[in-house]
N, C-alpha and C. Protein backbone atom coordinates (compact mmCIF):
# COMPACT_ATOMS: atom_id res chain seq x y z
N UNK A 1 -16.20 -27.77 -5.58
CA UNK A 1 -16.75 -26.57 -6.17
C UNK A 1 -15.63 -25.58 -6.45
N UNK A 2 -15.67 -24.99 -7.32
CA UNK A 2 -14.77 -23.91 -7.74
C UNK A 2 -14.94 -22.66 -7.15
N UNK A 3 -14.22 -21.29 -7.17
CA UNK A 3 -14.16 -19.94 -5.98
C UNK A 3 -15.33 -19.44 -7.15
N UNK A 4 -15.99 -19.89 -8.23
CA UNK A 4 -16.89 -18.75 -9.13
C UNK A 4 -18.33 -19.48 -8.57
N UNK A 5 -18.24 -20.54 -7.90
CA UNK A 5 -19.57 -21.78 -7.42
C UNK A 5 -19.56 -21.23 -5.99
N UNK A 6 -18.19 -20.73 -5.27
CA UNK A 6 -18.66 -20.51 -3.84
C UNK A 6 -19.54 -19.04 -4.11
N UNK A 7 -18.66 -18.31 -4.32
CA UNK A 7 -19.33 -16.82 -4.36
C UNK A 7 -20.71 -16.49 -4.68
N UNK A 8 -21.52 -17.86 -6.11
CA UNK A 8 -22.56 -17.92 -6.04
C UNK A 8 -23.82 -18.67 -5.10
N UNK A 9 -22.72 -19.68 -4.52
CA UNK A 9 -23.96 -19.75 -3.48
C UNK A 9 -23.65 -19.03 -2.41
N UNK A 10 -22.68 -18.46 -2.05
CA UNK A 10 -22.85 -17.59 -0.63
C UNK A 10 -24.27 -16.61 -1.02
N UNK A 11 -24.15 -15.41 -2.73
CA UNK A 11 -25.06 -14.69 -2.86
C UNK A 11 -26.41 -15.42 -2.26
N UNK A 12 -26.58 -16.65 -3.12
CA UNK A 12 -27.80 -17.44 -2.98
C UNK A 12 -28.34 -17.64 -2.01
N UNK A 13 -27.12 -18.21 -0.58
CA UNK A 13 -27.77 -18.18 0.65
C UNK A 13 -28.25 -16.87 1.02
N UNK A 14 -27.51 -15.93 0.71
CA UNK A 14 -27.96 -14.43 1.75
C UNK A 14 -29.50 -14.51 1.39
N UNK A 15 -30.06 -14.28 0.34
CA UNK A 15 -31.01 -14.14 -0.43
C UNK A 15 -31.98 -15.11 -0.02
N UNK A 16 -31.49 -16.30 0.16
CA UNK A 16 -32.79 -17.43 0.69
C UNK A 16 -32.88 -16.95 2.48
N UNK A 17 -31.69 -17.18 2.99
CA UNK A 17 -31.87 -16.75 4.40
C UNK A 17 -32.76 -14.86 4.74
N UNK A 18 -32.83 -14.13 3.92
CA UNK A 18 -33.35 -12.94 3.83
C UNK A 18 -34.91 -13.43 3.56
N UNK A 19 -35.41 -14.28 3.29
CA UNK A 19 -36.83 -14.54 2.74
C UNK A 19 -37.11 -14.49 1.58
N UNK A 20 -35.87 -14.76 0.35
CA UNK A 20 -36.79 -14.66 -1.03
C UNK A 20 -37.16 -15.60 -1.56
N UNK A 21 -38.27 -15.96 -2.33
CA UNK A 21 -38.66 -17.30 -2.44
C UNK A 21 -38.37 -17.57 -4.50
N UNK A 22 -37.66 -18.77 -4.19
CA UNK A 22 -37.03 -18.91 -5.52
C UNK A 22 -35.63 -19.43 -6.01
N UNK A 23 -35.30 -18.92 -4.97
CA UNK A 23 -33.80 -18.54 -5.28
C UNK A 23 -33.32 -19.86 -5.56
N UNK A 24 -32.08 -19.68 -6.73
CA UNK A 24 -31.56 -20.73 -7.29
C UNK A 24 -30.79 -20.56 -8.07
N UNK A 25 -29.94 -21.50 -8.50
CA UNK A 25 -28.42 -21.55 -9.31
C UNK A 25 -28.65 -21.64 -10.77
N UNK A 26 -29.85 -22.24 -11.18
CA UNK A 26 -30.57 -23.39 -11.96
C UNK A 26 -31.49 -22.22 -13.18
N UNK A 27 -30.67 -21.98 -14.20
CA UNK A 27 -31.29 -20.91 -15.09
C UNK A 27 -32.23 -21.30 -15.77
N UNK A 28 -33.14 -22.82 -15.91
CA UNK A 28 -33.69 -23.56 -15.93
C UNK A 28 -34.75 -23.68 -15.33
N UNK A 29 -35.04 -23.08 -14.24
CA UNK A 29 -36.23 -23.28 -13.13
C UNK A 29 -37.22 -22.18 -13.69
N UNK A 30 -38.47 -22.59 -13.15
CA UNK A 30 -39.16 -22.25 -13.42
C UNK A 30 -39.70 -21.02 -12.74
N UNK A 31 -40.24 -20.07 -13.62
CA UNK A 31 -40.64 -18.91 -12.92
C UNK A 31 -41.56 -18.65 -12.16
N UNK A 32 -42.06 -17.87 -10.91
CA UNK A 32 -41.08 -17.12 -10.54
C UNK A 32 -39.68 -17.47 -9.73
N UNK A 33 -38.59 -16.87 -9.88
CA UNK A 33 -37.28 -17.05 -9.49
C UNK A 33 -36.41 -16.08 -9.37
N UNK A 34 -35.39 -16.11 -8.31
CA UNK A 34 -34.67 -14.77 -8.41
C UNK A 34 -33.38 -16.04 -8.87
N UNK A 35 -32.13 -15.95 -10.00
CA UNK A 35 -31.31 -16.41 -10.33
C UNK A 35 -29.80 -15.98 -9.96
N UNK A 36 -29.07 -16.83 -8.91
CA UNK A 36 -27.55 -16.17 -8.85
C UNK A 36 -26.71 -16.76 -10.59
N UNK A 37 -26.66 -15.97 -11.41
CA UNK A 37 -26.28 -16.68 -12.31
C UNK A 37 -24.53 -16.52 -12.53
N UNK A 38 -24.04 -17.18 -13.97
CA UNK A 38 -22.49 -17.28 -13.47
C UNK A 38 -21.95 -16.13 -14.22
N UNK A 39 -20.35 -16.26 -13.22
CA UNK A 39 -19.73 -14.84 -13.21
C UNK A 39 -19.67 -14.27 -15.17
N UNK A 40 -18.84 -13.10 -15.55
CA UNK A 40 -18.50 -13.04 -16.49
C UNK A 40 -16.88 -12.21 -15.80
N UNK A 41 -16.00 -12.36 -15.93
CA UNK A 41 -14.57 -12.29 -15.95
C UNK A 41 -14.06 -10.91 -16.50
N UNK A 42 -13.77 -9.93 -15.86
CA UNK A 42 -13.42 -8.93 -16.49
C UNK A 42 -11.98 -8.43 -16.80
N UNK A 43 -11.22 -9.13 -15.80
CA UNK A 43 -9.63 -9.15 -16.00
C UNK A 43 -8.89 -9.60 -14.82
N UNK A 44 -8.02 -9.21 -14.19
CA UNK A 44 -7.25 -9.66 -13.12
C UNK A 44 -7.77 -8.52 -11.47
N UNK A 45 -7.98 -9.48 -11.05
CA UNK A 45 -7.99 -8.20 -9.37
C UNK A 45 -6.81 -8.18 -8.66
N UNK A 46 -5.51 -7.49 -8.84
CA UNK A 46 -4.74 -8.20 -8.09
C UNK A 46 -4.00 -9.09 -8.65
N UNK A 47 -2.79 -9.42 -7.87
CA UNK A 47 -2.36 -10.81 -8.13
C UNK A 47 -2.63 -12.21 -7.71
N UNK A 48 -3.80 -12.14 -6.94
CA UNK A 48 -4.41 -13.07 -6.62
C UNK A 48 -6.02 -13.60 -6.83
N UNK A 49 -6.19 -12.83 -7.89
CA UNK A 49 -7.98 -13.28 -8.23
C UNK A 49 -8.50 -12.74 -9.79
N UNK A 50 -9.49 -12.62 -9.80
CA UNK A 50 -9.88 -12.18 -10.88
C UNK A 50 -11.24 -11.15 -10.71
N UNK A 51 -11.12 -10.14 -11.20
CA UNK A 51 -12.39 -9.33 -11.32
C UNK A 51 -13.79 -9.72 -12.43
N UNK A 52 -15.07 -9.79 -11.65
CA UNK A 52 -16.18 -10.16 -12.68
C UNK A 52 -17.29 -9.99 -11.84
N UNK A 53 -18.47 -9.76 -12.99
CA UNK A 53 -19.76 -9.36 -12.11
C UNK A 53 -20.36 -10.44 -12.23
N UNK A 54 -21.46 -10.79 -11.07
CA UNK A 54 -22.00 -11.69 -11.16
C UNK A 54 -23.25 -11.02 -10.96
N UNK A 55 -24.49 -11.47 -12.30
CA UNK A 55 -25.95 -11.30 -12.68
C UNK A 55 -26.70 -11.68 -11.40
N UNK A 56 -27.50 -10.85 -11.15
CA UNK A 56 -28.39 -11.69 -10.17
C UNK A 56 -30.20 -11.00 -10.70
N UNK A 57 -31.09 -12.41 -11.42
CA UNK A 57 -31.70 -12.18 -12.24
C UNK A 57 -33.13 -12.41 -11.32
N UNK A 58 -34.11 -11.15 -11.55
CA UNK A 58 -35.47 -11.62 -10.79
C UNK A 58 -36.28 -11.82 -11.61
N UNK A 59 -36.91 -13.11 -11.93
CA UNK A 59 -37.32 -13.83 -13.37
C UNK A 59 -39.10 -13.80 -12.63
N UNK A 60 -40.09 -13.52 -13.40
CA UNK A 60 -41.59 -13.80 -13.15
C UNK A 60 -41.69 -14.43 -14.57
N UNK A 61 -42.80 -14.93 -14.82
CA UNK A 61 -43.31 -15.56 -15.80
C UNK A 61 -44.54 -14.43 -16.22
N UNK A 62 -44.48 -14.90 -18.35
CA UNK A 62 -44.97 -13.83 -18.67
C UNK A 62 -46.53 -13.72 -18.46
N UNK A 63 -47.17 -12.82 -18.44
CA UNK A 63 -47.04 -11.34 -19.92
C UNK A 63 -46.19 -10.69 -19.00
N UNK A 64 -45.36 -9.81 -19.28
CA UNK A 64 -44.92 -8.57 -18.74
C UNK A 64 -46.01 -7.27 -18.82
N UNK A 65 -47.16 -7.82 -17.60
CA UNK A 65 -48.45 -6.82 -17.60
C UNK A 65 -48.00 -6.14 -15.97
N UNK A 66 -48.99 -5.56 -15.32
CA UNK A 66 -49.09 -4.89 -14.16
C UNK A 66 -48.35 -5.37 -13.11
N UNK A 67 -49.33 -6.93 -13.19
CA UNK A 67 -48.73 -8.18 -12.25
C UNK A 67 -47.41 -8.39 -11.93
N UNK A 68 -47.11 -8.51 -12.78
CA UNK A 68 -45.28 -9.00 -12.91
C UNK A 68 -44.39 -7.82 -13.18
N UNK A 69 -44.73 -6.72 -13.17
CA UNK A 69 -44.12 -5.70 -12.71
C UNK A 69 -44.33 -5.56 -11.25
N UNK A 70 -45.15 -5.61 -10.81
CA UNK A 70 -45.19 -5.45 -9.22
C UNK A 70 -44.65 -6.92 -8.86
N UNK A 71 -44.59 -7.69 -9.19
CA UNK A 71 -43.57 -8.94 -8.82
C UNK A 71 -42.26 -8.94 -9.02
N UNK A 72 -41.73 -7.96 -10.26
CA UNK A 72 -40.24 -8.07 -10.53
C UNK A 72 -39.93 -6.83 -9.39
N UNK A 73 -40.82 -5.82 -8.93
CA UNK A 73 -40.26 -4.15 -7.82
C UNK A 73 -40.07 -5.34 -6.87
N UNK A 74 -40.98 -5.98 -6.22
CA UNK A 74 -40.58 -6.67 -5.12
C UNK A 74 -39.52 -7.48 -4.87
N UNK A 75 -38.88 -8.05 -6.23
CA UNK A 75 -38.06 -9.09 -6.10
C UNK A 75 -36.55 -8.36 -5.94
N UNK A 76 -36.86 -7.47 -6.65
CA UNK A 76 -35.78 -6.13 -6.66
C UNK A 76 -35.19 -5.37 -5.37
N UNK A 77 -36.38 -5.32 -4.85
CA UNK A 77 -36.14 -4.91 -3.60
C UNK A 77 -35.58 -5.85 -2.84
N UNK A 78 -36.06 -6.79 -2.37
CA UNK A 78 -35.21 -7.94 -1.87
C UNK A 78 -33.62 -8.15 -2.22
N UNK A 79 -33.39 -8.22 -3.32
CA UNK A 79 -31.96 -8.14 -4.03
C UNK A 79 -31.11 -7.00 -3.45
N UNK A 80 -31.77 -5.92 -3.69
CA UNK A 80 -30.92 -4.37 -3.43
C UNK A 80 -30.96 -4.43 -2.05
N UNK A 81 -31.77 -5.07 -1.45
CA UNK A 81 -31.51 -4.54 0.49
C UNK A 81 -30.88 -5.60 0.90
N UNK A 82 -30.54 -7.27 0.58
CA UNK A 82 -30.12 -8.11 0.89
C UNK A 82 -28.34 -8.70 0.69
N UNK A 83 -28.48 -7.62 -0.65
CA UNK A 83 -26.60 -7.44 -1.78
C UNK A 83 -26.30 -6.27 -1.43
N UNK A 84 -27.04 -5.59 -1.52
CA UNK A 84 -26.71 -3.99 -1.67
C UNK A 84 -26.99 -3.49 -3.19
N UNK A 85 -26.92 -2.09 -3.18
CA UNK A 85 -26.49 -1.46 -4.25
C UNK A 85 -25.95 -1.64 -5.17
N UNK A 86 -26.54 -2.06 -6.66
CA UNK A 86 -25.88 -2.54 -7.64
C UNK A 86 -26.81 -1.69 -8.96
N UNK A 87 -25.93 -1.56 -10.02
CA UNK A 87 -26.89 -1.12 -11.04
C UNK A 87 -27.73 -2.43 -11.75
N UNK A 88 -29.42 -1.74 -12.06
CA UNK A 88 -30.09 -2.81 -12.27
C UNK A 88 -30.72 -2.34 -13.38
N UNK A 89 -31.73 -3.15 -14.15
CA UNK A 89 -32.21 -3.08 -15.42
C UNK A 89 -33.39 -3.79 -15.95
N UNK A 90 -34.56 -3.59 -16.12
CA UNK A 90 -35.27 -4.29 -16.54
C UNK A 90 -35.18 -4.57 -17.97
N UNK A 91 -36.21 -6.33 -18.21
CA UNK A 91 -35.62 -6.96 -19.57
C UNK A 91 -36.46 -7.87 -19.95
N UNK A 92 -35.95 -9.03 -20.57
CA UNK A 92 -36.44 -9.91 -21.19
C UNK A 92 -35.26 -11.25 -20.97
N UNK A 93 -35.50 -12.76 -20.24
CA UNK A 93 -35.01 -13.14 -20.35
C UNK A 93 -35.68 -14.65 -20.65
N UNK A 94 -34.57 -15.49 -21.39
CA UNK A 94 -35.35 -16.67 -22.45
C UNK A 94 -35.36 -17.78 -21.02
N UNK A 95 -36.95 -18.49 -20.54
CA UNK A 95 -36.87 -19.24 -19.31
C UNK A 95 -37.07 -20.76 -20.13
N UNK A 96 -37.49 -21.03 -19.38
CA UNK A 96 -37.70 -22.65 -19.42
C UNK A 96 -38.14 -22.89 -20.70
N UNK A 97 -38.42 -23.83 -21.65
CA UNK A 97 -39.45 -24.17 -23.04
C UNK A 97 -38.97 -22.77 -23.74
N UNK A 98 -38.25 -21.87 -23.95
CA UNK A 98 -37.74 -21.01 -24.59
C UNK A 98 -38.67 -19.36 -24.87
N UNK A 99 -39.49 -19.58 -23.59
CA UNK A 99 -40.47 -18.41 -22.97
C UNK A 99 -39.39 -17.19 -23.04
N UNK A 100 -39.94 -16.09 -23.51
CA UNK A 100 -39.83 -14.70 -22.83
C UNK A 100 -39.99 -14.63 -21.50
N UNK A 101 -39.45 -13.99 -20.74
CA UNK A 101 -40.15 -13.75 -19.22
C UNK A 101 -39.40 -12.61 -18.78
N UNK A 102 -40.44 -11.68 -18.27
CA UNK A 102 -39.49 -10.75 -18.02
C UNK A 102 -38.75 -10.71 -16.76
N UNK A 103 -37.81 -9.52 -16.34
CA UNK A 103 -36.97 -9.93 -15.29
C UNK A 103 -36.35 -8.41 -15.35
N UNK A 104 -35.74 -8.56 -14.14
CA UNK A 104 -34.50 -7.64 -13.71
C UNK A 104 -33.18 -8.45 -13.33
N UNK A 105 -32.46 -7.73 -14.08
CA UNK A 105 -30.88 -8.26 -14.09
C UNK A 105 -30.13 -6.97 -12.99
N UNK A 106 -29.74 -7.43 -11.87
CA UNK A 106 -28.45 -6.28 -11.16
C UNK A 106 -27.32 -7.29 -11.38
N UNK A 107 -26.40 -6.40 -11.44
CA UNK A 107 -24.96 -6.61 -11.71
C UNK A 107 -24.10 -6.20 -10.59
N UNK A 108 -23.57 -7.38 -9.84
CA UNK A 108 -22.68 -7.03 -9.08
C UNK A 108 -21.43 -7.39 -9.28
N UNK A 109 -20.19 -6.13 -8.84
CA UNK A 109 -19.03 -6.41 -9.08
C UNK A 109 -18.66 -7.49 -7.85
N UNK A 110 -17.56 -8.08 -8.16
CA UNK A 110 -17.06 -8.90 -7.34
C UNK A 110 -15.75 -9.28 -7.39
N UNK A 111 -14.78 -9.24 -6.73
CA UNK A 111 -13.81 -10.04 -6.81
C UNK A 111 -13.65 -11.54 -6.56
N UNK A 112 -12.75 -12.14 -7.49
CA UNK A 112 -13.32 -14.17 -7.39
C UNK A 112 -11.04 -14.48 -6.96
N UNK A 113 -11.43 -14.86 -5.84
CA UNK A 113 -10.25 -15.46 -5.20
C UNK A 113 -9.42 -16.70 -6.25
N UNK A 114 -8.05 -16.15 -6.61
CA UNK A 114 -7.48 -17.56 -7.13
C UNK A 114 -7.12 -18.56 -6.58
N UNK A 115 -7.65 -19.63 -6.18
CA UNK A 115 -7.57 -20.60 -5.23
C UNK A 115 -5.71 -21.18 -5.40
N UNK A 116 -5.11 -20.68 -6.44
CA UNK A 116 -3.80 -21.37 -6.41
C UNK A 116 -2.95 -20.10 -5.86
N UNK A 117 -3.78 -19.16 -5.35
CA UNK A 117 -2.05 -17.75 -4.62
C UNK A 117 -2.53 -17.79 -2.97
């Protein structure tokens, strides 16, 4: 596994070991799901890593009615008390069979270790 595969399953474990039910690597799975998804790279941290946030997505299946708003606060909550503090956002993201579904995306910064320093 690569240092951008550990960092996402460490998130993943905290999150399953905290009680959230879903959780997964797999942007593919079916909703509901909270998603550690992969980094995006923002430049160098250091001389030894790289700076990038990694998405962490709380996916329900649609309509985006009452329901699944009170399913995406909860999933949210779980995220923010289990990661911490991150800026978050509600949305629209494309799931399985090429569904809408809505979701909350938080963004956490992270530093990703260069396994060669």
């Amino acid at each position: 596994m690569s240092t951008f595969s550990d960092k996402r399953a460490e998130y993943a474990g905290k999150l399953a070991a905290a009680g959230a039910h879903g959780v997964t690597l797999d942007p593919t799975a079916l909703p509901p799901f909270i998603l550690v998804d992969l980094a995006t790279v923002q430049g160098a941290a250091g001389v030894g890593g790289w700076a990038a946030t990694i998405p962490v997505r709380v996916v329900v299946a649609p309509p985006g009615d009452a329901r699944a708003a009170a399913q995406l606060e909860d999933g949210l909550e779980v995220v923010l008390v289990t990661l911490g503090a991150a800026p978050a956002s509600p949305g629209l993201v494309t799931g399985a069979g090429g569904k809408e579904c809505p979701a909350y995306t938080v963004t956490y910064p992270v530093d990703i270790a260069n396994p060669n320093c």
